[in-house]
Protein backbone atom coordinates (compact mmCIF):
# COMPACT_ATOMS: atom_id res chain seq x y z
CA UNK A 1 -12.10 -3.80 26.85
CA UNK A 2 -11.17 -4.04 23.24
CA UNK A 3 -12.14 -6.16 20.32
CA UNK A 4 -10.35 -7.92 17.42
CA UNK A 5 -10.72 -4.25 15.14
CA UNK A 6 -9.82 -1.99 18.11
CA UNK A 7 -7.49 -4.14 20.53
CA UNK A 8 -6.43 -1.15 22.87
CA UNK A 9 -8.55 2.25 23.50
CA UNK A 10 -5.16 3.51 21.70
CA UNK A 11 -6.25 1.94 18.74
CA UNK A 12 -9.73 2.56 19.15
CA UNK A 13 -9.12 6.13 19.31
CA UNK A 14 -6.78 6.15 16.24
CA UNK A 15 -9.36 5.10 14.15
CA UNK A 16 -11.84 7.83 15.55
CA UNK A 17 -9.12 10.49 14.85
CA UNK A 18 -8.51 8.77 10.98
CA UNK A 19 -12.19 9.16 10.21
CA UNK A 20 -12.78 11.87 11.42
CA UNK A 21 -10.09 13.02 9.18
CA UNK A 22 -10.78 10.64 6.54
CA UNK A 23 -14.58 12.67 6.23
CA UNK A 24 -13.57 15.97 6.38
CA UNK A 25 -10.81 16.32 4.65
CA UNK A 26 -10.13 13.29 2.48
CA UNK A 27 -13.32 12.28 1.16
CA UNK A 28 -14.21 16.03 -0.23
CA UNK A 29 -11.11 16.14 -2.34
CA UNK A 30 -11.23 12.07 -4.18
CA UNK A 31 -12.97 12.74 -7.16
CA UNK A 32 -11.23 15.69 -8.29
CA UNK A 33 -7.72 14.15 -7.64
CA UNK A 34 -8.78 11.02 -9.51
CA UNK A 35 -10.76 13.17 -12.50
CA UNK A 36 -7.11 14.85 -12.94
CA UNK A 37 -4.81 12.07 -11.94
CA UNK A 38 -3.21 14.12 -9.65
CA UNK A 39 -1.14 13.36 -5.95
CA UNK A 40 -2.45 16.07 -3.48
CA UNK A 41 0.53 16.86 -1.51
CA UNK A 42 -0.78 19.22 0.83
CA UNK A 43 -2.78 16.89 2.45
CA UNK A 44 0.01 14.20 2.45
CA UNK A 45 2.18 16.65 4.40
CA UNK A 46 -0.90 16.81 6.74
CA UNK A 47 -0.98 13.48 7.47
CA UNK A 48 2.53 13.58 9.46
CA UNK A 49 1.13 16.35 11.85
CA UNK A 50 -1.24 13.54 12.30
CA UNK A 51 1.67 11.10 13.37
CA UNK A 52 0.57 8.80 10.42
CA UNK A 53 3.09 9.06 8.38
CA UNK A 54 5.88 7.21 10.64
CA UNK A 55 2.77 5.20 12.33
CA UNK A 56 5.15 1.77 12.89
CA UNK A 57 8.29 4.20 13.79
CA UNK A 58 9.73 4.45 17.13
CA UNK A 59 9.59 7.92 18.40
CA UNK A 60 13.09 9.27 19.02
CA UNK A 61 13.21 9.24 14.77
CA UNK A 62 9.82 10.86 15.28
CA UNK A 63 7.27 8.56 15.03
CA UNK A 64 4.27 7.11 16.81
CA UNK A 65 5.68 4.19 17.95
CA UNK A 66 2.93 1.97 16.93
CA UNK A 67 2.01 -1.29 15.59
CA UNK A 68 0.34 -3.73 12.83
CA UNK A 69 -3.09 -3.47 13.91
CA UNK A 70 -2.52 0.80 13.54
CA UNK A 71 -1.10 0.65 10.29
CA UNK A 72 -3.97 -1.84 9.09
CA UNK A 73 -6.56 0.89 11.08
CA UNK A 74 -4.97 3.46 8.96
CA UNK A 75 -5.21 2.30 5.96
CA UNK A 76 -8.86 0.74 5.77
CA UNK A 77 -10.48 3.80 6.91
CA UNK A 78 -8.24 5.90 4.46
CA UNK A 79 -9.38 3.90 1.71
CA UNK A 80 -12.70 4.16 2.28
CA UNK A 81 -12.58 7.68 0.84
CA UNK A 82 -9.57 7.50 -1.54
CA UNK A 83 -7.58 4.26 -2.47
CA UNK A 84 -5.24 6.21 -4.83
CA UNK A 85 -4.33 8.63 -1.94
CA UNK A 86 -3.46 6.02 0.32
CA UNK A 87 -1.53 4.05 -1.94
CA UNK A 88 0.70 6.91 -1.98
CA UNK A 89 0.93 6.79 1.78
CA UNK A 90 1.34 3.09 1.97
CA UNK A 91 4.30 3.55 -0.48
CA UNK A 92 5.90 6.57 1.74
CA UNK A 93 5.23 4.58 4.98
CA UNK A 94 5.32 1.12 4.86
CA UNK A 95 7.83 0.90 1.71
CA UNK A 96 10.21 3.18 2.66
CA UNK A 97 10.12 4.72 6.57
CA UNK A 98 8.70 1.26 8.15
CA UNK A 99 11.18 -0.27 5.77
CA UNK A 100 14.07 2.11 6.57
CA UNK A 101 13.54 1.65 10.79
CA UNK A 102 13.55 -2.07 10.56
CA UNK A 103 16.61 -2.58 8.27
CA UNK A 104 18.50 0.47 8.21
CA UNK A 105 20.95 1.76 10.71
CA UNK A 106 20.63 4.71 13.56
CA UNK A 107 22.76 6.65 11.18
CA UNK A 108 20.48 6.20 8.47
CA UNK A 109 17.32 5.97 10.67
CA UNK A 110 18.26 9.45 11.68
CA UNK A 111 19.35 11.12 8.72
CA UNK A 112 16.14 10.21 7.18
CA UNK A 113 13.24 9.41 8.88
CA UNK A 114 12.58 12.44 11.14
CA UNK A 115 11.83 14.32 7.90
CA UNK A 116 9.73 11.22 6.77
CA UNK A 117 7.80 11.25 9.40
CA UNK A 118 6.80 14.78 9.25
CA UNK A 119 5.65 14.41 5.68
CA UNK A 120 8.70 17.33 4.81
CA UNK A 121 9.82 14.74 2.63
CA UNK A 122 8.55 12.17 -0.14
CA UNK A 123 9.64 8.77 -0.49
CA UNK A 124 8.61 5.56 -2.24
CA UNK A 125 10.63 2.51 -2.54
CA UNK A 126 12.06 0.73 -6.29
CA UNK A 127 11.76 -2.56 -6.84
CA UNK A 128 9.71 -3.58 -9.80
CA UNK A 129 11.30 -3.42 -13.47
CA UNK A 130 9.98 -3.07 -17.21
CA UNK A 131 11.09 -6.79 -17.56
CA UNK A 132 10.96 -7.87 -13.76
CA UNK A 133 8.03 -7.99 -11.32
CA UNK A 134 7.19 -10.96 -9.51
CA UNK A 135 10.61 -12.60 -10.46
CA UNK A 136 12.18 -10.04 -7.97
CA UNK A 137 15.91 -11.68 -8.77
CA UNK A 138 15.27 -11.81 -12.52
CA UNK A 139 15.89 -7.74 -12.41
CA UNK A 140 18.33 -6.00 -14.18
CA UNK A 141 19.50 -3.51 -12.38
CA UNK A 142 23.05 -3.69 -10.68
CA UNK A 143 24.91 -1.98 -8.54
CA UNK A 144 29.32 -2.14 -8.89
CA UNK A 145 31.42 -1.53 -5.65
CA UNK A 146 33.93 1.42 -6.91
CA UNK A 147 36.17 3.12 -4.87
CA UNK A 148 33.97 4.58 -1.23
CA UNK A 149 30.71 3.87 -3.02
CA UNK A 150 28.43 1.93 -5.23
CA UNK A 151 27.25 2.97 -8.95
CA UNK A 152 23.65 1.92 -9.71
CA UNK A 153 22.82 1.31 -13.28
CA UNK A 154 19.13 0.19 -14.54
CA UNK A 155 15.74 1.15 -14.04
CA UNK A 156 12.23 0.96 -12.06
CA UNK A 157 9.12 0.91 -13.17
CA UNK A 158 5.70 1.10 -11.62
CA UNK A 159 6.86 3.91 -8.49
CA UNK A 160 4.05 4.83 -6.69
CA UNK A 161 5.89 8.67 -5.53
CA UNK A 162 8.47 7.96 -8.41
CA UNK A 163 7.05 11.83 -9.18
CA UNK A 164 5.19 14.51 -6.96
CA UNK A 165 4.46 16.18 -9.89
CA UNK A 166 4.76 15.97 -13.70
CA UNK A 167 8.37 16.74 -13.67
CA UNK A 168 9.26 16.24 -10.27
CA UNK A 169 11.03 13.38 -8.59
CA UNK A 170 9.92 12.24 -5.20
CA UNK A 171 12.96 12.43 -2.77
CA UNK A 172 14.17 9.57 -1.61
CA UNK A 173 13.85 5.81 -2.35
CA UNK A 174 14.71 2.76 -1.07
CA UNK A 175 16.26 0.90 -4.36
CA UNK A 176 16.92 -3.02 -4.88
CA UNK A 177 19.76 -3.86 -6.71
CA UNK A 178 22.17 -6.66 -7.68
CA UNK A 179 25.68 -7.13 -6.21
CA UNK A 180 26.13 -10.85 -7.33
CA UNK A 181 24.27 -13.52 -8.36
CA UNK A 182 21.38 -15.33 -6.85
CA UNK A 183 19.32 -15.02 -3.33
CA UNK A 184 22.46 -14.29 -1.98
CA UNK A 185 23.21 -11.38 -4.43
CA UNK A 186 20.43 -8.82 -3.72
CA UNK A 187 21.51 -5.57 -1.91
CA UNK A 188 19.29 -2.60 -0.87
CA UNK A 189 20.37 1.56 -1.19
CA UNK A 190 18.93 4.94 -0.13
CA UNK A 191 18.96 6.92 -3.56
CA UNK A 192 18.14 10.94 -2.92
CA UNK A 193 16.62 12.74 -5.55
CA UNK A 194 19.71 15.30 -6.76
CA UNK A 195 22.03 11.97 -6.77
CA UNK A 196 24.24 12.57 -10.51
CA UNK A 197 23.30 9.42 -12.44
CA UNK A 198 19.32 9.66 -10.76
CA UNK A 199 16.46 10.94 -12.91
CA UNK A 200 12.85 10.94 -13.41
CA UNK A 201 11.78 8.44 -16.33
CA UNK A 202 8.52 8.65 -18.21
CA UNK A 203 5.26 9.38 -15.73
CA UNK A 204 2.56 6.64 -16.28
CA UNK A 205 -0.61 8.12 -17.15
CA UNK A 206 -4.19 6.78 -18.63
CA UNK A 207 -4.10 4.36 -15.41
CA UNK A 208 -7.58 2.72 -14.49
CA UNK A 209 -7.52 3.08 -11.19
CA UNK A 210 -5.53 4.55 -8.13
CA UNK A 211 -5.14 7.86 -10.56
CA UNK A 212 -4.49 9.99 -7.25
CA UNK A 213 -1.22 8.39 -6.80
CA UNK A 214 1.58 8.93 -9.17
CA UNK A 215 3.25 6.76 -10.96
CA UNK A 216 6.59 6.37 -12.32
CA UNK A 217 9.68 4.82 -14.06
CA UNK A 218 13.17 5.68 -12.08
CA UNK A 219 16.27 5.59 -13.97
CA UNK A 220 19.77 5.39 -13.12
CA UNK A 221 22.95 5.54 -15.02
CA UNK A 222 26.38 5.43 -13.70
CA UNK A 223 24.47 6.91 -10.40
CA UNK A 224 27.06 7.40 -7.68
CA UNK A 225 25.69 6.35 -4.46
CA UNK A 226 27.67 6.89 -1.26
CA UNK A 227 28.58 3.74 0.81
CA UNK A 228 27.00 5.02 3.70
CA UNK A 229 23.78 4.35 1.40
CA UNK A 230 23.35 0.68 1.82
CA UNK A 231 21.28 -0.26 3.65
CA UNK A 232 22.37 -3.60 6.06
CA UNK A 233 25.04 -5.38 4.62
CA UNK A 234 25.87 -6.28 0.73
CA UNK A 235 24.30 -9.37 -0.14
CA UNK A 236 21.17 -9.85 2.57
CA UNK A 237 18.27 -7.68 1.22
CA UNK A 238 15.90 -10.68 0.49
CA UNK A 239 15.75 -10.94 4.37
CA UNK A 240 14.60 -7.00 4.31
CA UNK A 241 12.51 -7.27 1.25
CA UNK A 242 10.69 -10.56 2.62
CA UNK A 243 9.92 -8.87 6.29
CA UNK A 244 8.61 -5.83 4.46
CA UNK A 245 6.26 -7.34 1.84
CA UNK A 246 4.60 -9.43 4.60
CA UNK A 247 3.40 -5.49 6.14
CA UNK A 248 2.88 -4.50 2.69
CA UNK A 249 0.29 -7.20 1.61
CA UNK A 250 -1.51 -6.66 5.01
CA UNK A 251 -1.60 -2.94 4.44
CA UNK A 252 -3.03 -3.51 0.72
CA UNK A 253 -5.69 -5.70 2.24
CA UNK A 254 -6.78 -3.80 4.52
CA UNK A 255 -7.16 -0.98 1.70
CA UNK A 256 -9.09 -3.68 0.27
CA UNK A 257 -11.30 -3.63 3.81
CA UNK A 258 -11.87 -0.18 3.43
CA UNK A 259 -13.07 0.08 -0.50
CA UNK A 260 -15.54 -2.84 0.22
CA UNK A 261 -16.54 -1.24 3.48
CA UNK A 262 -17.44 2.13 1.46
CA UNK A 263 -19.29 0.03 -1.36
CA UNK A 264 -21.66 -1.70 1.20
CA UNK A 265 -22.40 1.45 3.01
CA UNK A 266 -23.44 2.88 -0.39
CA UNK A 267 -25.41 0.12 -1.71
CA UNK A 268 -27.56 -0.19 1.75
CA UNK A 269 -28.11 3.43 1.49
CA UNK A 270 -29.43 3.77 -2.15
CA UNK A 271 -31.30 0.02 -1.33
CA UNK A 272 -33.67 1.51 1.14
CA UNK A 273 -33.80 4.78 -0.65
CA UNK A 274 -34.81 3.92 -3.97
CA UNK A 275 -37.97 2.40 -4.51
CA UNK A 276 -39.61 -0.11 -7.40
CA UNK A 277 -42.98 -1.26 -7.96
CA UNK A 278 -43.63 0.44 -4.58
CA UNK A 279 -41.08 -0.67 -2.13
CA UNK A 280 -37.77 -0.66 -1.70
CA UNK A 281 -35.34 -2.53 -4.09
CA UNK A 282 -33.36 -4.29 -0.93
CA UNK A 283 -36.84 -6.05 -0.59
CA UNK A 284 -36.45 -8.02 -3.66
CA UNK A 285 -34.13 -10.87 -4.18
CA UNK A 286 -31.63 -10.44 -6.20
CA UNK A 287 -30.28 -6.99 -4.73
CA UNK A 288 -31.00 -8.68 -1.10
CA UNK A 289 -28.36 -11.13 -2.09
CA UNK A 290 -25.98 -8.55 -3.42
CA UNK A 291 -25.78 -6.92 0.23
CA UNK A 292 -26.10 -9.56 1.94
CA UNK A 293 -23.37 -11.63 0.52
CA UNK A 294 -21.08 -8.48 0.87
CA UNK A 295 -21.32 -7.93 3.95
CA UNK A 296 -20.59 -11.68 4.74
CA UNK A 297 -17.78 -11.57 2.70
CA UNK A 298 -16.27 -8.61 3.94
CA UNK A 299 -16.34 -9.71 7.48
CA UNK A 300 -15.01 -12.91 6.53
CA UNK A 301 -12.05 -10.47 5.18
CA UNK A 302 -11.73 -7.81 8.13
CA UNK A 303 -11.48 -10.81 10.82
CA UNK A 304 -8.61 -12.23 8.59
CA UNK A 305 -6.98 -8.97 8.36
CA UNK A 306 -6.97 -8.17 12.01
CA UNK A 307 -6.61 -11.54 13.14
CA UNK A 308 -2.91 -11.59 10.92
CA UNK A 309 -2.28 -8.05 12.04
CA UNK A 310 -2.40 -9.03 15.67
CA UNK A 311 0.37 -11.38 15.08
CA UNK A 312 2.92 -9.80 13.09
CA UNK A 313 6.18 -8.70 14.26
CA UNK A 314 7.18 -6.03 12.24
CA UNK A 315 10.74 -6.44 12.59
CA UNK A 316 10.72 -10.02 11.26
CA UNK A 317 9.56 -12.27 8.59
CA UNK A 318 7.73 -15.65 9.16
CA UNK A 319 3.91 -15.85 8.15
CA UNK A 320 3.74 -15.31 4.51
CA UNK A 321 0.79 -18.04 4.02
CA UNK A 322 -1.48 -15.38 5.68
CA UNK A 323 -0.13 -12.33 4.64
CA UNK A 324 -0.55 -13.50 1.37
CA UNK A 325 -3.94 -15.34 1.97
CA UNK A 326 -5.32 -11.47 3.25
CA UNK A 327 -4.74 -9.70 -0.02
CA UNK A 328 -5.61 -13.08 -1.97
CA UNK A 329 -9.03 -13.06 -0.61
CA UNK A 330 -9.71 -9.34 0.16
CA UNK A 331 -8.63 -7.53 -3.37
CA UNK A 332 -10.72 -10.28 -4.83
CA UNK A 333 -13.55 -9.62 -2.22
CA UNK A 334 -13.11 -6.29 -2.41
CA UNK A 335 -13.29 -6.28 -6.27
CA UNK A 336 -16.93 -8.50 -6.71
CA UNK A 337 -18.20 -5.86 -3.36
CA UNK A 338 -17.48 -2.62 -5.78
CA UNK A 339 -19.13 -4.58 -8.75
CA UNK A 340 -22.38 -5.47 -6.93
CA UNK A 341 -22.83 -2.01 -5.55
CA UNK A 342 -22.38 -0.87 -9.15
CA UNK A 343 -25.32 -3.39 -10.06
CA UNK A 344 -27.60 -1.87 -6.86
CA UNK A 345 -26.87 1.17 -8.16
CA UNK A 346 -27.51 0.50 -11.67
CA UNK A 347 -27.58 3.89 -14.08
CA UNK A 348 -26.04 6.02 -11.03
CA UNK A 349 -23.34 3.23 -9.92
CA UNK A 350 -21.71 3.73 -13.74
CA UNK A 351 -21.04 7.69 -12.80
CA UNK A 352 -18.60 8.99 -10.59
CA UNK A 353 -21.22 10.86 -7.67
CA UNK A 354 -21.92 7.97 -6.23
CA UNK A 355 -18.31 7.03 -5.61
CA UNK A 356 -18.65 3.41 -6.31
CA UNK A 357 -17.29 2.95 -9.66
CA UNK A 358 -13.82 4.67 -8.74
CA UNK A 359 -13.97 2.29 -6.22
CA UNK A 360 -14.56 -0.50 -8.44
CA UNK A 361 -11.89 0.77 -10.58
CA UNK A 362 -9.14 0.96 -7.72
CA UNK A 363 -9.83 -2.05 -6.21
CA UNK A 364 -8.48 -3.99 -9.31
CA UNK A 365 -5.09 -2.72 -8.54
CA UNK A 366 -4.56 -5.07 -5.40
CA UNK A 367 -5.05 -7.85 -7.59
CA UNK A 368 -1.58 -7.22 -9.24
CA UNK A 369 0.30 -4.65 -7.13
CA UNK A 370 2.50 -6.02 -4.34
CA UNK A 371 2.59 -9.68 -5.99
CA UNK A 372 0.08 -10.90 -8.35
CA UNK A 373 -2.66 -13.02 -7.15
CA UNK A 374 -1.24 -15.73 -8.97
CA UNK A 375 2.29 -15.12 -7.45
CA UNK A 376 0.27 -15.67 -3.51
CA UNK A 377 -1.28 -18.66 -5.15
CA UNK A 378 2.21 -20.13 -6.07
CA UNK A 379 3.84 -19.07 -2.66
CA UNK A 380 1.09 -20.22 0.09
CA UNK A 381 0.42 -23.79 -1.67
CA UNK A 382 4.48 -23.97 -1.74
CA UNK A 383 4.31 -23.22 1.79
CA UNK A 384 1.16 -24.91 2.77
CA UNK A 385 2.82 -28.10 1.52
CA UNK A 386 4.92 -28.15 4.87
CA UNK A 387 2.20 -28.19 6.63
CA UNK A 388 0.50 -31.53 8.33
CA UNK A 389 -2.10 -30.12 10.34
CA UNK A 390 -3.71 -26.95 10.80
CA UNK A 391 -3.42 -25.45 14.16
């Protein structure tokens, strides 16, 4: 019999297998990778022996085959090591392969994703601009029909795997771009790293948090980009992009889950180890109301999570009230959690052996990346105004 967190004993024993994994071979590795802001590819590449890497995927294009509730499994108990890892992961998975098998084609499906899946390949998805974030269709890159193909002209900025290394693309990406004017004027492409016109802009660096995951500016000028390379049909890739953000700002929460998750654990530890005036701090107030009110609050968060996870259909769009409400309320949650621990912790929270204050510093990230907090604000009052009653 499963629960809310583990539905199915398949899900139960994917999250036994991630931790597992998570402990020995994740957690050992997060400081240095942050310290030296650096994307550990090796153990990226592991993760699609694991079948993680084309978790939503169905398996003839060589993935697991699995759904919502996996992909938010994966990515809380990742996070409770390394945020900036798995925000490399959530952009090669959910951004571009879960992305790719929803909207793309069996051509495209197959050209790509069994090499996705398998980690042999590194992929991120470009949407974000210098001048354009949350105003997706104020962005300024186009892309001209001409001749068999398309040429792409503009930039990205903000890539998570926009560059593997310092001077090293990533390999594919799934690029918006404008073909007209509008809603109505928003197409999607596959751009491969080796594409004429396709290069590696400046690498962002001096980031406060999520330092294990590399980011980037993409460029493109006069880029060539085969028909074949669009991705649905010319015009529609609002539909795509709105289906694919709802899994996105899941996924982020539940990295969320997994940072605050990591702080509590921490700050219960060091609350019954350390001792003041003769017994242990968690016996006075103030730090009893630091762990307790995390813990509340984080439960509050992981039901939410799970609860939206349970009901999303990955191939379509339709509850964005909720999977905007889970990454309103968990990066937030997540965010005061990491602080508070910091305070248990006083003197030792500040430093980086105790883990907490990367933590701290990675959780800020989810306030802003994948749509602003204000931006979920906007949208779910917008869309709670059509509602009369609540179910």
């Amino acid at each position: 019999m499963g629960d809310l967190f583990n539905p199915t004993d398949e899900h139960r024993a994917l999250r036994e297998m991630v931790r597992a994994f998570t402990e020995k071979e994740v957690d050992p590795q997060a400081e240095k990778h942050d310290r030296e802001e650096a994307f550990n590819l090796p153990l990226f590449r592991k993760l699609g022996g694991l079948g993680l890497l084309g978790i939503t995927v169905d398996e003839r294009f060589g993935g697991s085959g699995m759904d919502a509730v996996a992909a938010v499994i994966a990515h809380e108990e990742l996070s409770a090591a390394d945020p900036g890892f798995t925000l490399a992961y959530l952009a090669h998975a959910m951004l571009f392969v879960n992305n790719l098998a929803v909207n793309g084609n069996d051509e495209q499906r197959e050209r790509f994703l069994p090499r996705a899946c398998a980690g042999e390949i590194v992929c991120g998805m470009g949407m974000s601009e210098p001048n354009a974030g949350t105003d997706v269709l104020g962005m300024g890159t186009r892309a001209r029909k001409d001749g068999d193909g398309y040429v792409l002209d503009g930039a990205k900025m903000w890539i998570t795997n926009g560059a593997v290394s310092e001077t090293e693309l990533g390999d594919a990406f799934l690029v918006y771009a404008k073909t007209g004017e509008g809603s109505r004027g928003l197409s999607l492409f596959l751009v491969e790293k080796g594409t004429p016109g396709f290069r590696l802009g400046q690498k962002i660096h001096g980031k406060l948090g999520m330092r294990a995951s590399t980011t980037a500016e993409l460029v493109f000028e006069g880029c060539r980009v085969p028909a074949a390379n669009l991705v649905g049909t010319e015009g529609t890739a609002v539909i795509s992009m709105m289906r694919n953000l709802e899994l996105e700002r899941l996924t982020l929460a539940a990295m969320s889950l997994g940072m605050a998750r990591r702080a509590i654990e921490v700050m219960n530890r060091y609350g019954s180890e350390r001792k003041a005036f003769g017994q242990p701090i968690r016996e006075f107030g103030q730090v009893a109301r630091h762990i307790a009110e995390s813990w509340a609050e984080f439960q509050a968060g992981r039901a939410y999570v799970y609860r939206v996870a349970g009901e999303l259909d990955l191939g379509t769009a339709g509850n964005r009230v909720d999977s905007d409400g889970v990454k309103l309320y968990c990066s937030t949650m997540a965010k005061h959690v990491c602080d508070r621990a910091i305070q248990v912790l006083g003197g030792y929270g500040y430093v980086a052996e105790y883990q907490v204050e990367r933590l701290w510093r990675d959780a800020k990230l989810i306030e802003i990346g994948g749509g602003t907090n204000e931006a979920h604000q906007k949208n779910m009052a917008r869309d709670l105004g059509r509602v009369d009653r609540i179910r």
